[in-house]
Protein backbone atom coordinates (compact mmCIF):
# COMPACT_ATOMS: atom_id res chain seq x y z
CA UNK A 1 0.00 0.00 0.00
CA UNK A 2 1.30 3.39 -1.56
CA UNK A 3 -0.11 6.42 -0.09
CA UNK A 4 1.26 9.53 -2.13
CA UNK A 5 1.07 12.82 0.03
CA UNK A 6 1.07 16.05 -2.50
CA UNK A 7 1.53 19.63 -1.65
CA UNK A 8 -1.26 22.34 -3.09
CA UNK A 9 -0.74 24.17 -0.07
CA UNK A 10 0.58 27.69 0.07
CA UNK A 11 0.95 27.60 3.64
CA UNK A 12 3.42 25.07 4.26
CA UNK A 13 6.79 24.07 2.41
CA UNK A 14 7.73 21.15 0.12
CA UNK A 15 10.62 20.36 2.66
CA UNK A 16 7.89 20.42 5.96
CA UNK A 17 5.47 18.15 3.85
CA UNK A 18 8.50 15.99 3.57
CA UNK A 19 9.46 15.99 7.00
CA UNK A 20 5.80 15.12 8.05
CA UNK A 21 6.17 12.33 6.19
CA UNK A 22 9.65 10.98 7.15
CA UNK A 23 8.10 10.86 10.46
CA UNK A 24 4.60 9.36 9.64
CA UNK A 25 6.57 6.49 7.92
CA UNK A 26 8.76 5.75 11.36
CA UNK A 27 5.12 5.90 13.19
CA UNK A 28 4.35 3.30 11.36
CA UNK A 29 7.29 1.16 11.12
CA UNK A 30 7.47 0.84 14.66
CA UNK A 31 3.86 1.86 16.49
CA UNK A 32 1.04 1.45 13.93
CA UNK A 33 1.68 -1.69 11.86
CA UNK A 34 2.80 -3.76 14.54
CA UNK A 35 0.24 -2.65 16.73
CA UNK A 36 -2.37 -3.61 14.36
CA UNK A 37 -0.23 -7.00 12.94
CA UNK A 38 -0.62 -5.54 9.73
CA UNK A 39 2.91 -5.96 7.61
CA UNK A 40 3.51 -2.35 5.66
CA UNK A 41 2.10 0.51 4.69
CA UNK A 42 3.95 3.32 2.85
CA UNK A 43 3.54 6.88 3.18
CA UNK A 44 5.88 9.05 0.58
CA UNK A 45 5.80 12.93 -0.20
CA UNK A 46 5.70 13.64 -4.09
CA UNK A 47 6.81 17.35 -4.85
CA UNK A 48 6.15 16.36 -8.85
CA UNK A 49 2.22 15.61 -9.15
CA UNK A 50 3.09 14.18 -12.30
CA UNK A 51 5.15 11.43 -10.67
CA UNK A 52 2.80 10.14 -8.42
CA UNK A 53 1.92 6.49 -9.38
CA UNK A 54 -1.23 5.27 -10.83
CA UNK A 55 -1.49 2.58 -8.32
CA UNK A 56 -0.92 4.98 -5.15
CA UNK A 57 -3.87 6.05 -3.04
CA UNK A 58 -3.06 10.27 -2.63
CA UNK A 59 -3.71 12.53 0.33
CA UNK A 60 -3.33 16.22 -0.65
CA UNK A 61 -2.63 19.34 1.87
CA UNK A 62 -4.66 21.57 0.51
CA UNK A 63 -5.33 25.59 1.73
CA UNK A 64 -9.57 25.08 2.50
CA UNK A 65 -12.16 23.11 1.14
CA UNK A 66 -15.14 25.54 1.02
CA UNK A 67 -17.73 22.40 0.48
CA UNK A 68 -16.33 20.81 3.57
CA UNK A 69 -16.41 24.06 5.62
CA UNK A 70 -14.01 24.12 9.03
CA UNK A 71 -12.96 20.48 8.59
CA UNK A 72 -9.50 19.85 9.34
CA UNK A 73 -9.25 16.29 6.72
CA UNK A 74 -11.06 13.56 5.36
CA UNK A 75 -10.75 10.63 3.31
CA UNK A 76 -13.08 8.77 1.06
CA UNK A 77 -13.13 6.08 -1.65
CA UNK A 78 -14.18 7.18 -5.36
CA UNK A 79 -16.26 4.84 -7.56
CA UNK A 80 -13.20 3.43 -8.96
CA UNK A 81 -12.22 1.96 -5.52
CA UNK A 82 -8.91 3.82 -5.03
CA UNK A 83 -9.15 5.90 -2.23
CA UNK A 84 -7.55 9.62 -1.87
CA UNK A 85 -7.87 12.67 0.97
CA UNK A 86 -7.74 15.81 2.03
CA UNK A 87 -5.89 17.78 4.46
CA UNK A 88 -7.16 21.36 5.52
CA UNK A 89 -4.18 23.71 6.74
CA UNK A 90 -6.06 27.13 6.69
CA UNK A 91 -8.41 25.90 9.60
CA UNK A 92 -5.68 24.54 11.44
CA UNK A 93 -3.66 27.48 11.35
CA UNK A 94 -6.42 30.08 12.22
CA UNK A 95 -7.50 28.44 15.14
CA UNK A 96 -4.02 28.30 17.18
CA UNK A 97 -2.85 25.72 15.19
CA UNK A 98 1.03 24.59 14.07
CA UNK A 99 2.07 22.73 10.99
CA UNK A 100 4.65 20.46 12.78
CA UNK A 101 6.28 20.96 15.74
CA UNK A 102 5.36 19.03 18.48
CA UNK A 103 4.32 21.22 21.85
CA UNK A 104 5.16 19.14 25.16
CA UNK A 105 3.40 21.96 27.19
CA UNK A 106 0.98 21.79 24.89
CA UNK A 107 0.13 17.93 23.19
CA UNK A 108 -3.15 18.56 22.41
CA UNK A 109 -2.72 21.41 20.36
CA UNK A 110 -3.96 20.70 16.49
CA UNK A 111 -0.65 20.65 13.84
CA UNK A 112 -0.66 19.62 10.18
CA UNK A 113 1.19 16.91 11.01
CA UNK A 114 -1.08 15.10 13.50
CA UNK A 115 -3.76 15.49 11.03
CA UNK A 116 -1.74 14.08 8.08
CA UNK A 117 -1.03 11.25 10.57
CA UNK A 118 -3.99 10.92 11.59
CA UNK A 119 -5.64 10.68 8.32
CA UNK A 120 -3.19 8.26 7.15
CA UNK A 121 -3.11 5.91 10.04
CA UNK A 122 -7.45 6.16 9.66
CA UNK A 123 -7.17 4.98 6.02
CA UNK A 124 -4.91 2.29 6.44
CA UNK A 125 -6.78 1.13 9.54
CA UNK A 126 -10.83 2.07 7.77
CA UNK A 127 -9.53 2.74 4.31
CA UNK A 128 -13.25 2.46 2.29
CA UNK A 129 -14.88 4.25 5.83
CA UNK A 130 -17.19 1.36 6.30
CA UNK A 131 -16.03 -0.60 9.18
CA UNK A 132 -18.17 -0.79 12.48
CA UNK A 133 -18.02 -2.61 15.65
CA UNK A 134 -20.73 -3.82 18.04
CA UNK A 135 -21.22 -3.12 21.19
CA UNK A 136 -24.58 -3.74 22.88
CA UNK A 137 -26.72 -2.27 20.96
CA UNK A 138 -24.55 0.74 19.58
CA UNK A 139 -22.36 0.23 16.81
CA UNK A 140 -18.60 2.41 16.17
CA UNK A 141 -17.55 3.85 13.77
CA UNK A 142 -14.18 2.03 13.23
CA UNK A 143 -11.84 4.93 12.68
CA UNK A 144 -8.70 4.60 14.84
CA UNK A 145 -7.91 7.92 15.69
CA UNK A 146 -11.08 10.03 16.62
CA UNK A 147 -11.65 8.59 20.08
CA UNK A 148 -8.08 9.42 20.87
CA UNK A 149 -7.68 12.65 18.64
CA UNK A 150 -7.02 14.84 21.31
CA UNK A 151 -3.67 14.52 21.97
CA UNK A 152 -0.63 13.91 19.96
CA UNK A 153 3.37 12.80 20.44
CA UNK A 154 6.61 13.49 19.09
CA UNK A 155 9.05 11.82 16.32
CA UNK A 156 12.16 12.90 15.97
CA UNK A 157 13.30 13.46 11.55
CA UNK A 158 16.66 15.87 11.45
CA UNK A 159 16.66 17.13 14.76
CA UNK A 160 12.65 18.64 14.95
CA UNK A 161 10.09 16.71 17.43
CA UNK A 162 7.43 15.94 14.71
CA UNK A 163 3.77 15.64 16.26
CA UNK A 164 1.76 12.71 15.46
CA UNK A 165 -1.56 11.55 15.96
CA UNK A 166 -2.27 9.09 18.86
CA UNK A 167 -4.43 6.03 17.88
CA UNK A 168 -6.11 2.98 19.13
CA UNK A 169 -5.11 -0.68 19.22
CA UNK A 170 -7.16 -3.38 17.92
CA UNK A 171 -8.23 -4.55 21.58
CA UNK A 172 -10.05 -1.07 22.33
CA UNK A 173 -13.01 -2.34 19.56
CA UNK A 174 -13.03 -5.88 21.23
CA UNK A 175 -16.07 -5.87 23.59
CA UNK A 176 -14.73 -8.90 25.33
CA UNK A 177 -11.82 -6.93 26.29
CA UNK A 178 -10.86 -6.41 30.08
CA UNK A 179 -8.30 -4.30 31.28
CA UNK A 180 -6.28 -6.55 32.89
CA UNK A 181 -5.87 -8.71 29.59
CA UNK A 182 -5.98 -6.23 26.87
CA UNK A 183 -4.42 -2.72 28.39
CA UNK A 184 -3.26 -0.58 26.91
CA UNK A 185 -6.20 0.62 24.83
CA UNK A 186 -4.17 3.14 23.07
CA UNK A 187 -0.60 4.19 21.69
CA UNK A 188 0.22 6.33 24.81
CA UNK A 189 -1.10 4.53 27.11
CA UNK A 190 -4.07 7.08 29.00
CA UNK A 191 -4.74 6.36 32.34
CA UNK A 192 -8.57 4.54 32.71
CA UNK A 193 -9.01 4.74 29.50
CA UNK A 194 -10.91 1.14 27.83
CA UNK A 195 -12.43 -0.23 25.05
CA UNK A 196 -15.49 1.91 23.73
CA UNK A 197 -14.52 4.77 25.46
CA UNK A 198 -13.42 8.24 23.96
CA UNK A 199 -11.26 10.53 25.72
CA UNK A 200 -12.37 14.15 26.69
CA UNK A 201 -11.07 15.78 23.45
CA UNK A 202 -11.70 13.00 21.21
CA UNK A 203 -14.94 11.88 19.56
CA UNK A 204 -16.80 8.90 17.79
CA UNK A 205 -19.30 8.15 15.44
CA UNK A 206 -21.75 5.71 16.45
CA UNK A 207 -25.10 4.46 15.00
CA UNK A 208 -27.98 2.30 16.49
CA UNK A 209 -29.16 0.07 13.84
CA UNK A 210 -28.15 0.18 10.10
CA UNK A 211 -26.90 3.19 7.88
CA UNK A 212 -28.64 6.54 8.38
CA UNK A 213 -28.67 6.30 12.25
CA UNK A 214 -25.43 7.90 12.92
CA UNK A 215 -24.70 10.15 15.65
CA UNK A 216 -21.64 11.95 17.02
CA UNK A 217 -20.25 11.57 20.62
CA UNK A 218 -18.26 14.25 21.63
CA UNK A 219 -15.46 14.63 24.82
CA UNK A 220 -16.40 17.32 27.13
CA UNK A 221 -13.38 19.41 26.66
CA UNK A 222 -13.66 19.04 22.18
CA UNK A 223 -12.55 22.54 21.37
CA UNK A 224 -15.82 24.67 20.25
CA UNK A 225 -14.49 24.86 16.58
CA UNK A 226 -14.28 21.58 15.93
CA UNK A 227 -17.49 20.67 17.83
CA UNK A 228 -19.49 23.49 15.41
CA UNK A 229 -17.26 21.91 12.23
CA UNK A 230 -18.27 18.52 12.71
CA UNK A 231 -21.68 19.59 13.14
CA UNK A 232 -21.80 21.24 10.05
CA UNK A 233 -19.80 18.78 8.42
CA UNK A 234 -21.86 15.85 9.65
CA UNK A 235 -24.90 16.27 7.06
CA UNK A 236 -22.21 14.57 5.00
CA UNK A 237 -21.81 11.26 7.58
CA UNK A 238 -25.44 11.15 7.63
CA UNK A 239 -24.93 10.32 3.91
CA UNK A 240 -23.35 7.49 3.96
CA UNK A 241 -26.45 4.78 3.69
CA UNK A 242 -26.93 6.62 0.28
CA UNK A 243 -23.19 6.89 -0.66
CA UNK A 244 -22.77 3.00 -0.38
CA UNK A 245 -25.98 2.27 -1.72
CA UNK A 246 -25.04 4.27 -4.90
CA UNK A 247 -21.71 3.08 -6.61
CA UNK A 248 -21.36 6.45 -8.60
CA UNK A 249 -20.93 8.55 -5.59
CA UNK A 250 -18.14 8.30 -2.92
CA UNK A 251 -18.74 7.22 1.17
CA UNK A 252 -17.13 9.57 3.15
CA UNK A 253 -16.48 9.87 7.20
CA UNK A 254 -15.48 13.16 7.95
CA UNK A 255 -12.85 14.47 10.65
């Protein structure tokens, strides 16, 4: 599995796009993959469009994305089955944002970076956004980042402390899962936090029943701006039932 990152950005450089993804690639090299026993995934900057490969799925950083207002990324499959995504930069930015340092006073503070690893991580782990798990009588939304999105961590590429997205391991969607078998729930380890749970800045999607009953779950302390984005944004989640029903549009699960 390719995933080609390209730059239409104005706001960040060719050579921090690169860096981002030096250090998504060691994230998953040695946390993601082996977390999730899965045995590569490849994420590579292209600075030439024109040399990205047919085969690759493509995740662009991109300024805005007007029809998508205040989202920070996405990704979604097209009718072809290849699947591509967008990250949002401008929104980032504006709302106290960084594109890729890493903050230790400050690990929960939204970067370009996290989000690009984030989204990448999400569509290795939910790559055609149609995965759920049960639990009683809720099902989630199997995206491996949201519950968790809160908070990020550093990798080190050339000397700068890169921030990453936190994610979930494959135990935190098993309902049979007990603590003292299955901890830790996530990459860093929270505190209390278990299976089916979603920490105070993170968020799920959930749905009782089939397509068309989703609902969001949001952490108490989700910042206000991403709260009122995903609201807005979340017409489009509702969609999905008719996005999978209809192979000439795209599903989509929104972040």
């Amino acid at each position: 599995m390719l995933i080609a990152v390209v730059n239409r950005s104005t706001l960040v450089s060719n050579d921090e796009a690169n860096i981002m993804c030096q250090a998504i690639q060691i994230q998953l090299d040695l946390h993601m993959l082996p977390a999730w026993n899965l045995k590569q995934g490849t994420v590579r900057f292209y600075s030439d469009e024109s040399q990205v490969p047919g085969y690759a799925w493509v995740i662009y950083l991109i300024d805005d994305d007007t029809a998508v207002e205040g989202a920070l990324g996405f990704h979604q499959e097209e009718p072809t089955g290849k699947v591509d995504g967008y990250i949002m930069v401008k929104p980032i930015l504006e709302n106290g944002g960084s594109v890729l340092a890493f903050d230790p006073n400050n690990p929960g503070n939204y970067t370009v970076s996290a989000t690009l690893s984030h989204e990448v991580i999400e569509t290795i782990g939910d790559r055609f956004t149609n995965c759920w798990y049960d639990c009683g009588e809720y099902s989630w939304c199997g995206e491996l980042c949201d519950p968790v999105e809160q908070i990020g961590y550093p990798v080190e590429v050339n000397g700068v402390q890169v921030s990453v997205s936190d994610f979930v391991f494959p135990s935190y969607f098993n309902v049979y899962a007990t603590e003292k078998e299955h901890m830790p729930f996530n990459y860093l380890k929270t505190p209390g936090f278990s299976q089916f749970a979603i920490l105070s800045g993170g968020y799920c999607i959930v749905r009782i029943g089939g397509p068309g009953t989703e609902q969001q779950i949001f952490g108490e302390t989700m910042p206000a701006h991403r709260r009122a984005a995903k609201m807005k944004d979340f017409a489009r989640a509702m969609r999905r039932k008719e996005l999978k029903m209809n192979k000439n549009k795209v599903s989509i699960c929104i972040k």
